[in-house]
C-alpha atoms as a PDB file:
ATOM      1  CA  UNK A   1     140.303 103.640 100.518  1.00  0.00           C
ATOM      2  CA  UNK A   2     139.059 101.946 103.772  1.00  0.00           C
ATOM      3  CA  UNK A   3     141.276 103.039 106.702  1.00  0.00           C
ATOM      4  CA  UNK A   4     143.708  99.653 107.931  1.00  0.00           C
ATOM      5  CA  UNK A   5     142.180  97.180 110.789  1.00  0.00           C
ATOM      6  CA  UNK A   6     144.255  98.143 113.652  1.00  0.00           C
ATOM      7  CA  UNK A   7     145.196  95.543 116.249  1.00  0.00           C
ATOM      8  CA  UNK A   8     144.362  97.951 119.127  1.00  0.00           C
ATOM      9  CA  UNK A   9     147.570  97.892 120.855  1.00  0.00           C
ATOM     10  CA  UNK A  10     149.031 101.283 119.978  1.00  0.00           C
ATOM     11  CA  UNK A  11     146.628 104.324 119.116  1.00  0.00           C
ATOM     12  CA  UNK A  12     145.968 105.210 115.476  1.00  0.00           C
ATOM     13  CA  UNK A  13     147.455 108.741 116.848  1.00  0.00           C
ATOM     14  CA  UNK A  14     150.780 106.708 117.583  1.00  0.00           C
ATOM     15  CA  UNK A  15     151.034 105.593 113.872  1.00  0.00           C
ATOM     16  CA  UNK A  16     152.894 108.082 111.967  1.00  0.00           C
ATOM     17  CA  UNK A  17     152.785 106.495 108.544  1.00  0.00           C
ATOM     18  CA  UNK A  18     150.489 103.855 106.954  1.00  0.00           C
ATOM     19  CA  UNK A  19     152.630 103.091 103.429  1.00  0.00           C
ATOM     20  CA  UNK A  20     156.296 103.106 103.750  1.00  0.00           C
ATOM     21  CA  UNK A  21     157.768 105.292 100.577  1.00  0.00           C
ATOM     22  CA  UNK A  22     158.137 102.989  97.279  1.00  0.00           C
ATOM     23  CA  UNK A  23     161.458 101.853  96.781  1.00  0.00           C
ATOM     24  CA  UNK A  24     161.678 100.613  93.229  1.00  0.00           C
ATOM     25  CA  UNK A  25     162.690  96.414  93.398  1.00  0.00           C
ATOM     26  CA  UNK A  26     165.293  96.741  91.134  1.00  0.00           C
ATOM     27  CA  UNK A  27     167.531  98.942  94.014  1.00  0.00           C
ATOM     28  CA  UNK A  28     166.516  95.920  96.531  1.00  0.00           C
ATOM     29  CA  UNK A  29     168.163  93.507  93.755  1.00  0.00           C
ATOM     30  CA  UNK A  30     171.017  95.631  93.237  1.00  0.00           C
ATOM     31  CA  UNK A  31     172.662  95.863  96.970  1.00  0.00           C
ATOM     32  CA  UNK A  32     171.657  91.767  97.245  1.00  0.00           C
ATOM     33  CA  UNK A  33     174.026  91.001  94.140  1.00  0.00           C
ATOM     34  CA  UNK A  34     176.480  92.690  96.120  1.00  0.00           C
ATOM     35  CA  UNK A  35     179.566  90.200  96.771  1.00  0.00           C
ATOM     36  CA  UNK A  36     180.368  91.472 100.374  1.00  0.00           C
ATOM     37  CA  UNK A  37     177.340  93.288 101.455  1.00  0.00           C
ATOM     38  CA  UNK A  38     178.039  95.439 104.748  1.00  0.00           C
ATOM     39  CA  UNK A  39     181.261  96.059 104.277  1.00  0.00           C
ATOM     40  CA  UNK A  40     180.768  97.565 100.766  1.00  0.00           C
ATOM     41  CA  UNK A  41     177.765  99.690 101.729  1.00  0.00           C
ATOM     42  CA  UNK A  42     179.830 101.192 105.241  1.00  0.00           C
ATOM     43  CA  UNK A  43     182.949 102.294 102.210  1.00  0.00           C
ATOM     44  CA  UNK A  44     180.646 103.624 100.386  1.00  0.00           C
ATOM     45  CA  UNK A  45     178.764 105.094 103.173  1.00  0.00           C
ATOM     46  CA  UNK A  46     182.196 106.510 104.322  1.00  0.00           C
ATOM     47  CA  UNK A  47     182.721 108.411 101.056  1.00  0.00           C
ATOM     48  CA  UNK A  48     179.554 110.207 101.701  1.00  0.00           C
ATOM     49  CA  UNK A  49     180.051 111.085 104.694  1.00  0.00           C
ATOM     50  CA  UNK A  50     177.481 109.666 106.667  1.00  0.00           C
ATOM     51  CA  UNK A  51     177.045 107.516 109.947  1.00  0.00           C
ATOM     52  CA  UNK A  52     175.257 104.649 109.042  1.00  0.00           C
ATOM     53  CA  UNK A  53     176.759 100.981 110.167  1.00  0.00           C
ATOM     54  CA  UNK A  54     176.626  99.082 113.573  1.00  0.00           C
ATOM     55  CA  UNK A  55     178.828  96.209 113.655  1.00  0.00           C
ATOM     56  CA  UNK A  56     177.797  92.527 114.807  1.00  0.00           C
ATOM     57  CA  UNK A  57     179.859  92.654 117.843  1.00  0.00           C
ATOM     58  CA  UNK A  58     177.127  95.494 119.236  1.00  0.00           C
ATOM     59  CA  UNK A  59     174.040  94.095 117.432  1.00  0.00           C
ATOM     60  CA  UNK A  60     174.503  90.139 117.332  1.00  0.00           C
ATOM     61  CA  UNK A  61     173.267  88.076 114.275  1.00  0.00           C
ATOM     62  CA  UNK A  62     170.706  85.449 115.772  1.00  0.00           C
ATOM     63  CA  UNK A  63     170.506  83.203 112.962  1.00  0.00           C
ATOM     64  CA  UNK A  64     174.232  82.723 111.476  1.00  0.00           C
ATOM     65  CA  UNK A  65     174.889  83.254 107.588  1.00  0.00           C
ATOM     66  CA  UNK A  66     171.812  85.826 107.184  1.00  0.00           C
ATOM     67  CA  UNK A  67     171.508  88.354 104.587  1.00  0.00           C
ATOM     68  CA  UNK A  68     168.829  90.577 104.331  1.00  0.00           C
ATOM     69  CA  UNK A  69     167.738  93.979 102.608  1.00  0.00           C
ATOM     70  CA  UNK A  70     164.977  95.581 102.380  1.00  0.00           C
ATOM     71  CA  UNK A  71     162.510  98.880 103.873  1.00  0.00           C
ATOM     72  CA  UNK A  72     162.922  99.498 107.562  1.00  0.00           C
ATOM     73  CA  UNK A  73     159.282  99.572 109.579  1.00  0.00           C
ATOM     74  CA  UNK A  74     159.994 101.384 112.915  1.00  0.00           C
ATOM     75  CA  UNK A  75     159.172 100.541 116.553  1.00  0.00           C
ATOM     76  CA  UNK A  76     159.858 102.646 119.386  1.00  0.00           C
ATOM     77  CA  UNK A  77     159.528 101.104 122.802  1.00  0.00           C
ATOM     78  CA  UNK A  78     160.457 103.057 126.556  1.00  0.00           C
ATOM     79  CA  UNK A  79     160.560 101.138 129.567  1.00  0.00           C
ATOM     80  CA  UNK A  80     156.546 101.373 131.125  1.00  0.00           C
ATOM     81  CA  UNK A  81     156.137 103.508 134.512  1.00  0.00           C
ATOM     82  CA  UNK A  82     153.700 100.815 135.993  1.00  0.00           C
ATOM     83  CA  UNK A  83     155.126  98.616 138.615  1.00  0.00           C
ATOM     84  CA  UNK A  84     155.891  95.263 137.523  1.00  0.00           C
ATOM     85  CA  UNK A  85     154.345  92.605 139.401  1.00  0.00           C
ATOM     86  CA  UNK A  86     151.038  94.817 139.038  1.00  0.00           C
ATOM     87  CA  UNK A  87     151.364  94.962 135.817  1.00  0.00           C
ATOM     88  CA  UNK A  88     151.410  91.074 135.299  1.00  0.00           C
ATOM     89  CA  UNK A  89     148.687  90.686 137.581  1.00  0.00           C
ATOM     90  CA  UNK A  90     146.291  92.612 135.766  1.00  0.00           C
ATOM     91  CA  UNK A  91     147.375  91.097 132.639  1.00  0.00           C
ATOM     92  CA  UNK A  92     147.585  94.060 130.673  1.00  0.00           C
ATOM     93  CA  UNK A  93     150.517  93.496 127.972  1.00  0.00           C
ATOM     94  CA  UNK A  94     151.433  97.260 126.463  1.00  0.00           C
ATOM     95  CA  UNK A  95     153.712  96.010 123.780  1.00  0.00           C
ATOM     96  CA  UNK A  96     152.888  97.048 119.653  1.00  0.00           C
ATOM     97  CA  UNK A  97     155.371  95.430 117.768  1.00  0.00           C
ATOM     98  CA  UNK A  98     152.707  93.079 116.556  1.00  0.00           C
ATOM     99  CA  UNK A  99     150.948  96.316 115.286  1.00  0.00           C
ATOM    100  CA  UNK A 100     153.832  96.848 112.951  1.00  0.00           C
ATOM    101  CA  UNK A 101     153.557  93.317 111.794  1.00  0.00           C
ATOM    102  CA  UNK A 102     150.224  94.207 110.556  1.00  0.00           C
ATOM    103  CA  UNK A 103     151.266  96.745 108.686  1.00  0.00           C
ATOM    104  CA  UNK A 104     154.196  95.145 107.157  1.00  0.00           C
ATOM    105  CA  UNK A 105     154.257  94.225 103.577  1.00  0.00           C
ATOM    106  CA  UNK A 106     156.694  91.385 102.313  1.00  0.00           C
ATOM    107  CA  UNK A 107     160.298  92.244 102.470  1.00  0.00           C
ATOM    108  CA  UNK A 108     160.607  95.038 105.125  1.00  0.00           C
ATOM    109  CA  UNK A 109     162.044  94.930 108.031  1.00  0.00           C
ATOM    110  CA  UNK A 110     161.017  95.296 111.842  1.00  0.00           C
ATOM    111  CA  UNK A 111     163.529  97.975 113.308  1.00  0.00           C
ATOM    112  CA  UNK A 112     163.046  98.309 117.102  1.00  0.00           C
ATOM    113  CA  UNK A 113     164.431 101.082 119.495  1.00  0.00           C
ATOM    114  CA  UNK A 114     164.464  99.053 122.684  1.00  0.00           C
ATOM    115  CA  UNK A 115     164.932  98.165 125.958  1.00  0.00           C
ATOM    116  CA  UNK A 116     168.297  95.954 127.481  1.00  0.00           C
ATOM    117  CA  UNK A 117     167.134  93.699 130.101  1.00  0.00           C
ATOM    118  CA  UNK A 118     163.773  92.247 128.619  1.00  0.00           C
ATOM    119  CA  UNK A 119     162.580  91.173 125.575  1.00  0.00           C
ATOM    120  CA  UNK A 120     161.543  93.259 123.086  1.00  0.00           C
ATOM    121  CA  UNK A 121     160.679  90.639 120.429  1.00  0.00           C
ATOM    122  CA  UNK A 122     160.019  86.602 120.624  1.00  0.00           C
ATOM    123  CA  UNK A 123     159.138  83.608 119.620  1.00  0.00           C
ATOM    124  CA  UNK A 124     155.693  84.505 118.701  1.00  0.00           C
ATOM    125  CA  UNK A 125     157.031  87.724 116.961  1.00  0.00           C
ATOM    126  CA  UNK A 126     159.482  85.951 115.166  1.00  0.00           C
ATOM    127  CA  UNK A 127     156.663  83.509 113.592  1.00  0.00           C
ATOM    128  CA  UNK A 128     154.284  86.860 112.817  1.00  0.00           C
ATOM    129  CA  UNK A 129     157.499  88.395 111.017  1.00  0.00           C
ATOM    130  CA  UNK A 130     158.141  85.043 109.259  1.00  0.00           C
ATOM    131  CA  UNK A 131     154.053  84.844 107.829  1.00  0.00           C
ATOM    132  CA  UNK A 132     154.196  88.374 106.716  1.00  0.00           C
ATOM    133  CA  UNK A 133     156.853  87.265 104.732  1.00  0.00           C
ATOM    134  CA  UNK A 134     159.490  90.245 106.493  1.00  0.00           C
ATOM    135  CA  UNK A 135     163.362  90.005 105.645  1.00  0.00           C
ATOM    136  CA  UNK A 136     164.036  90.454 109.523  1.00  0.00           C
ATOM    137  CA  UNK A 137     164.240  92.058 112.617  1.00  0.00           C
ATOM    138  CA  UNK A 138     166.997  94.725 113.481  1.00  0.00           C
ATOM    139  CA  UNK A 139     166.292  95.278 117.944  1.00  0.00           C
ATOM    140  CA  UNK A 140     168.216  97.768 119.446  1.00  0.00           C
ATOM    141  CA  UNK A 141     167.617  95.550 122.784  1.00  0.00           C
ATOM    142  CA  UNK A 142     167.006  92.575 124.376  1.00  0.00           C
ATOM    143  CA  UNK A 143     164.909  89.279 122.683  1.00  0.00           C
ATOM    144  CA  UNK A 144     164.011  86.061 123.526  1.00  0.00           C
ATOM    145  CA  UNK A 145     163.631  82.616 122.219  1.00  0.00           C
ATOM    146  CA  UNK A 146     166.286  82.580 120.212  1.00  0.00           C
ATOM    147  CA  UNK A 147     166.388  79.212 119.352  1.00  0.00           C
ATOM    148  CA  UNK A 148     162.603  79.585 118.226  1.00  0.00           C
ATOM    149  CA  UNK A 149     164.338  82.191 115.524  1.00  0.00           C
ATOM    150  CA  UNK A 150     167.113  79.703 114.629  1.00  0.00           C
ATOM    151  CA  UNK A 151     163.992  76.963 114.328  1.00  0.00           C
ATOM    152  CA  UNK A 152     161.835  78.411 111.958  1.00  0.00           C
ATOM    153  CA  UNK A 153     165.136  80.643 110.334  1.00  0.00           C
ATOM    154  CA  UNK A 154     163.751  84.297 110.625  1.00  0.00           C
ATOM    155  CA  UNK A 155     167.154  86.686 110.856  1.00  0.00           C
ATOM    156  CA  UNK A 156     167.068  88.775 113.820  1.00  0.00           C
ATOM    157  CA  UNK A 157     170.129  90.836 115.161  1.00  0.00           C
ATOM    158  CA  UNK A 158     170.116  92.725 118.369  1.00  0.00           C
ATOM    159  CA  UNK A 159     171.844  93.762 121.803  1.00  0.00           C
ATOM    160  CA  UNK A 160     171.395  90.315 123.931  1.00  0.00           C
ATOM    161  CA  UNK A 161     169.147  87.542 124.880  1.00  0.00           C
ATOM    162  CA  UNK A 162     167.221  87.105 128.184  1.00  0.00           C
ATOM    163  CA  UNK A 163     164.264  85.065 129.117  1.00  0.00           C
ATOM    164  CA  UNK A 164     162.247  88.204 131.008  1.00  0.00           C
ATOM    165  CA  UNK A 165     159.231  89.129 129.251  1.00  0.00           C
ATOM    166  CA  UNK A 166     158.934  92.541 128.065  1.00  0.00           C
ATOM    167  CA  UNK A 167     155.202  92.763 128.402  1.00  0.00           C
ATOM    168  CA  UNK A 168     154.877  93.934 132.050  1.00  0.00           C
ATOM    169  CA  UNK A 169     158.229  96.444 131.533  1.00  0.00           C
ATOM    170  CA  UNK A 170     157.845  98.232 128.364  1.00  0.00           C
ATOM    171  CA  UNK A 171     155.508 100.379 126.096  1.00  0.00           C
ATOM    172  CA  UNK A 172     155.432 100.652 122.532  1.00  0.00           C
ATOM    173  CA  UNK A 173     154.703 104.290 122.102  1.00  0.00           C
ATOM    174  CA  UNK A 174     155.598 104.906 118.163  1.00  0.00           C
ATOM    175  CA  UNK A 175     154.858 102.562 115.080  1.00  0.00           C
ATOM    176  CA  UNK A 176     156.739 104.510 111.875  1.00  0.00           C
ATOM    177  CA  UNK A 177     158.142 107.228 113.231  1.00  0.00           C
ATOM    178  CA  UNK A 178     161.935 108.281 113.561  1.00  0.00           C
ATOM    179  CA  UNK A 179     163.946 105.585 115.810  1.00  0.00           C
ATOM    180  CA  UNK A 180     167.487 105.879 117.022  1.00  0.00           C
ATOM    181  CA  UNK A 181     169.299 102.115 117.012  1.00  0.00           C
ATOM    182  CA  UNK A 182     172.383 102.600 118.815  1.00  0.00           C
ATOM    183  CA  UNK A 183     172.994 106.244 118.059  1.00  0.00           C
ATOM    184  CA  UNK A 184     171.694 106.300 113.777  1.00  0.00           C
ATOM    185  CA  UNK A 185     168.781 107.830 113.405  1.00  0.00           C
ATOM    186  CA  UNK A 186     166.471 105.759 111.496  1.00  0.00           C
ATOM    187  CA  UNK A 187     163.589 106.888 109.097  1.00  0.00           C
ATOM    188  CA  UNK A 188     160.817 104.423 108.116  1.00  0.00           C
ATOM    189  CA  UNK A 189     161.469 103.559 104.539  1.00  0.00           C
ATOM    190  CA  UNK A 190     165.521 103.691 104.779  1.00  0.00           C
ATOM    191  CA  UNK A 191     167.216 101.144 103.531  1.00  0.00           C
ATOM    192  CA  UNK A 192     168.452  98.489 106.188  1.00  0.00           C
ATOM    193  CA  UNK A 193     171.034  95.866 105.153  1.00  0.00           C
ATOM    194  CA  UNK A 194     172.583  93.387 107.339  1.00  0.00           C
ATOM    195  CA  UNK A 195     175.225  89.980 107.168  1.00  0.00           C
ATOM    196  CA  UNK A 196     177.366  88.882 109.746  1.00  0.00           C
ATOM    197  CA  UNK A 197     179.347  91.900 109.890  1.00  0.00           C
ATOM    198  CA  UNK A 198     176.490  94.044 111.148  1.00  0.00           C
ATOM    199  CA  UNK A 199     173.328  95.742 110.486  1.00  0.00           C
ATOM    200  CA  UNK A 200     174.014  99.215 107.778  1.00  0.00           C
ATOM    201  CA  UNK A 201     171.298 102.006 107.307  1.00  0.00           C
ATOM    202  CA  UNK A 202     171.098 104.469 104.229  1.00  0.00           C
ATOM    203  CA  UNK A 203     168.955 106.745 104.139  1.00  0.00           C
ATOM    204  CA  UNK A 204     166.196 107.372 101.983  1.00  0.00           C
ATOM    205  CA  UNK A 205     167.228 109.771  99.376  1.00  0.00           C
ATOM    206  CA  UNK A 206     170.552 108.331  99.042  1.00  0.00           C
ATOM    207  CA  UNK A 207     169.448 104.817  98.700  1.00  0.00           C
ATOM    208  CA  UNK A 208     170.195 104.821  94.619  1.00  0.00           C
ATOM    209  CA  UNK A 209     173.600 106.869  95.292  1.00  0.00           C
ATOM    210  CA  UNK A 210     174.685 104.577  97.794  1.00  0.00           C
ATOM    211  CA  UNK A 211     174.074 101.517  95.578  1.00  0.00           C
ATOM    212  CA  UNK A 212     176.071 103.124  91.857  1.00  0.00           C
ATOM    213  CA  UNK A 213     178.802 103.858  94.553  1.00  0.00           C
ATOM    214  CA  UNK A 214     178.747 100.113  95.766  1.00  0.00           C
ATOM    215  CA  UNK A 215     178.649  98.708  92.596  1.00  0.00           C
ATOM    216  CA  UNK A 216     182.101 100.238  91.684  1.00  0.00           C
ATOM    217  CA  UNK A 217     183.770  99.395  95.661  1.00  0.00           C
ATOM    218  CA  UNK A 218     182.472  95.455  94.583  1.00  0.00           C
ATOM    219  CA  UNK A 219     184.071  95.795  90.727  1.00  0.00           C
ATOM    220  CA  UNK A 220     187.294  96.535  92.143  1.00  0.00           C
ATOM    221  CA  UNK A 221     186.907  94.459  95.323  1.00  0.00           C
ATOM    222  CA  UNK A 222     185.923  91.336  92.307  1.00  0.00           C
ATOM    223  CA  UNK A 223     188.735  92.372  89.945  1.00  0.00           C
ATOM    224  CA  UNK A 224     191.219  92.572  92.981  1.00  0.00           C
ATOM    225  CA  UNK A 225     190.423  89.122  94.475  1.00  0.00           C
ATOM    226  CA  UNK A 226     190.571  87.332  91.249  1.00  0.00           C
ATOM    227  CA  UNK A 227     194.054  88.795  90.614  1.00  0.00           C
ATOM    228  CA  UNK A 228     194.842  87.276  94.008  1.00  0.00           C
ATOM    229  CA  UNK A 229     193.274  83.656  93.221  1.00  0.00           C
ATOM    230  CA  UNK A 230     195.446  84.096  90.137  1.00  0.00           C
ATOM    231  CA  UNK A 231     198.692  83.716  91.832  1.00  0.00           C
ATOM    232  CA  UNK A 232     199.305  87.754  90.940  1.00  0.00           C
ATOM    233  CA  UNK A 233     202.374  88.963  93.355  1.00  0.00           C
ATOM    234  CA  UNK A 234     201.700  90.592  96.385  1.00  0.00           C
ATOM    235  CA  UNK A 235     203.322  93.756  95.205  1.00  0.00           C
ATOM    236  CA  UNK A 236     202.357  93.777  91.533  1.00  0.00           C
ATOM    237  CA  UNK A 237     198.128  93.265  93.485  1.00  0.00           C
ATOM    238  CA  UNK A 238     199.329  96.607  95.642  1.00  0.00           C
ATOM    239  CA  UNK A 239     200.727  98.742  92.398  1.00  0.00           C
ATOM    240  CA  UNK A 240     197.345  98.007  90.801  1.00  0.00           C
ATOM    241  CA  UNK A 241     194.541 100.680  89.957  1.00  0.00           C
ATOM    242  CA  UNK A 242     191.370  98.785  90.407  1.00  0.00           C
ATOM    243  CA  UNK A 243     188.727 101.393  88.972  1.00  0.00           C
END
């Protein structure tokens, strides 16, 4: 197999994986039929133990009344040693999201480990995501032209908004490596999920245990708010098993 066209702005050497793992559609379908989507993965997340859910008041939903899951494809970004104003004056932009664009197949989505203060994703981005057909963008940082994401209605969540360009101030040194989005360690390939509640990761190899866990937290959470609906006392709705 011919080795991917490369846009050039990261190194081949920089790309740790080509082909996120498979991640069989019908786990995808089963954590979208899910009735309240973050909140059921973090209590299921909770009975396994791991650390796994940001909530919206730390990364902010963009585009209001999203809902997206899919594979994440990582970014890393640092801040870029070169002073700034030099920088713009030669004109050379060091930023590779757009690398991870090109390597993005339908339904993942962009996670970036970024910087606060400039943008680490646009307009521009935002319209690349959008024709790669991407669920979304999960930044830990800043973006800009936000209303561009509201306009054409590609889901972003992240730390802030600011109009300073990133391209002078930071460095994309990593496409598909490990990424850390405000303290979870991310994996290409884990699962990312996100509402507005917040943005939940699972992890790889628990992907399928996290969902047959969910499915039973949104049974009972179903069963409990049709008893509710039905008029059911407030203490008869408490005494209740819901299994």
């Amino acid at each position: 197999m011919p080795l991917k066209k490369l846009t050039g702005k990261v190194s081949r050497e920089s790309i740790r994986l080509f082909d996120l793992p498979k991640l069989p559609a019908n786990l995808v379908k089963g954590f979208k039929t899910l009735s309240d989507l973050t909140a059921t993965v973090s209590d299921a997340l909770d009975q396994l133990g791991i650390v796994g859910v940001i909530p919206a008041s730390i990364l902010i939903p963009i585009v209001p009344n999203s809902c997206i899951v899919g594979p994440a494809i990582t970014v890393r970004n640092v801040s870029r040693r070169e002073q700034i104003y030099k920088a713009a004056k030669d004109g050379i932009n060091t930023m590779g999201d757009s690398e991870a664009h090109n390597l993005a197949k339908p339904g993942d989505v962009l996670v970036i480990e970024g910087i606060i203060g400039c943008s680490n994703f646009g307009g521009q981005s935002g319209m690349m995501g959008l024709r790669q057909q991407e669920a979304g963008a999960i930044i830990d940082g800043s973006i800009r032209d936000p209303d561009e994401e509201r306009r054409i209605g590609f889901p972003v969540w992240c730390r802030g908004v600011t109009p300073i360009t990133g391209k002078w101030r930071i460095q994309t040194v990593e496409v598909n490596g490990p990424v850390h989005i405000f303290g979870v360690q991310v994996h290409p390939g884990d699962l990312v999920c996100a509402d507005d509640a917040g943005v939940a990761f699972i992890p790889y190899k628990q992907i399928a245990k996290v969902l047959k866990i969910c499915q039973k937290i949104d049974a009972r959470t179903i069963k409990r708010r049709k008893d509710i609906e039905n008029g059911i006392s407030v203490t008869e709705v408490m005494q209740r098993k819901y299994k």
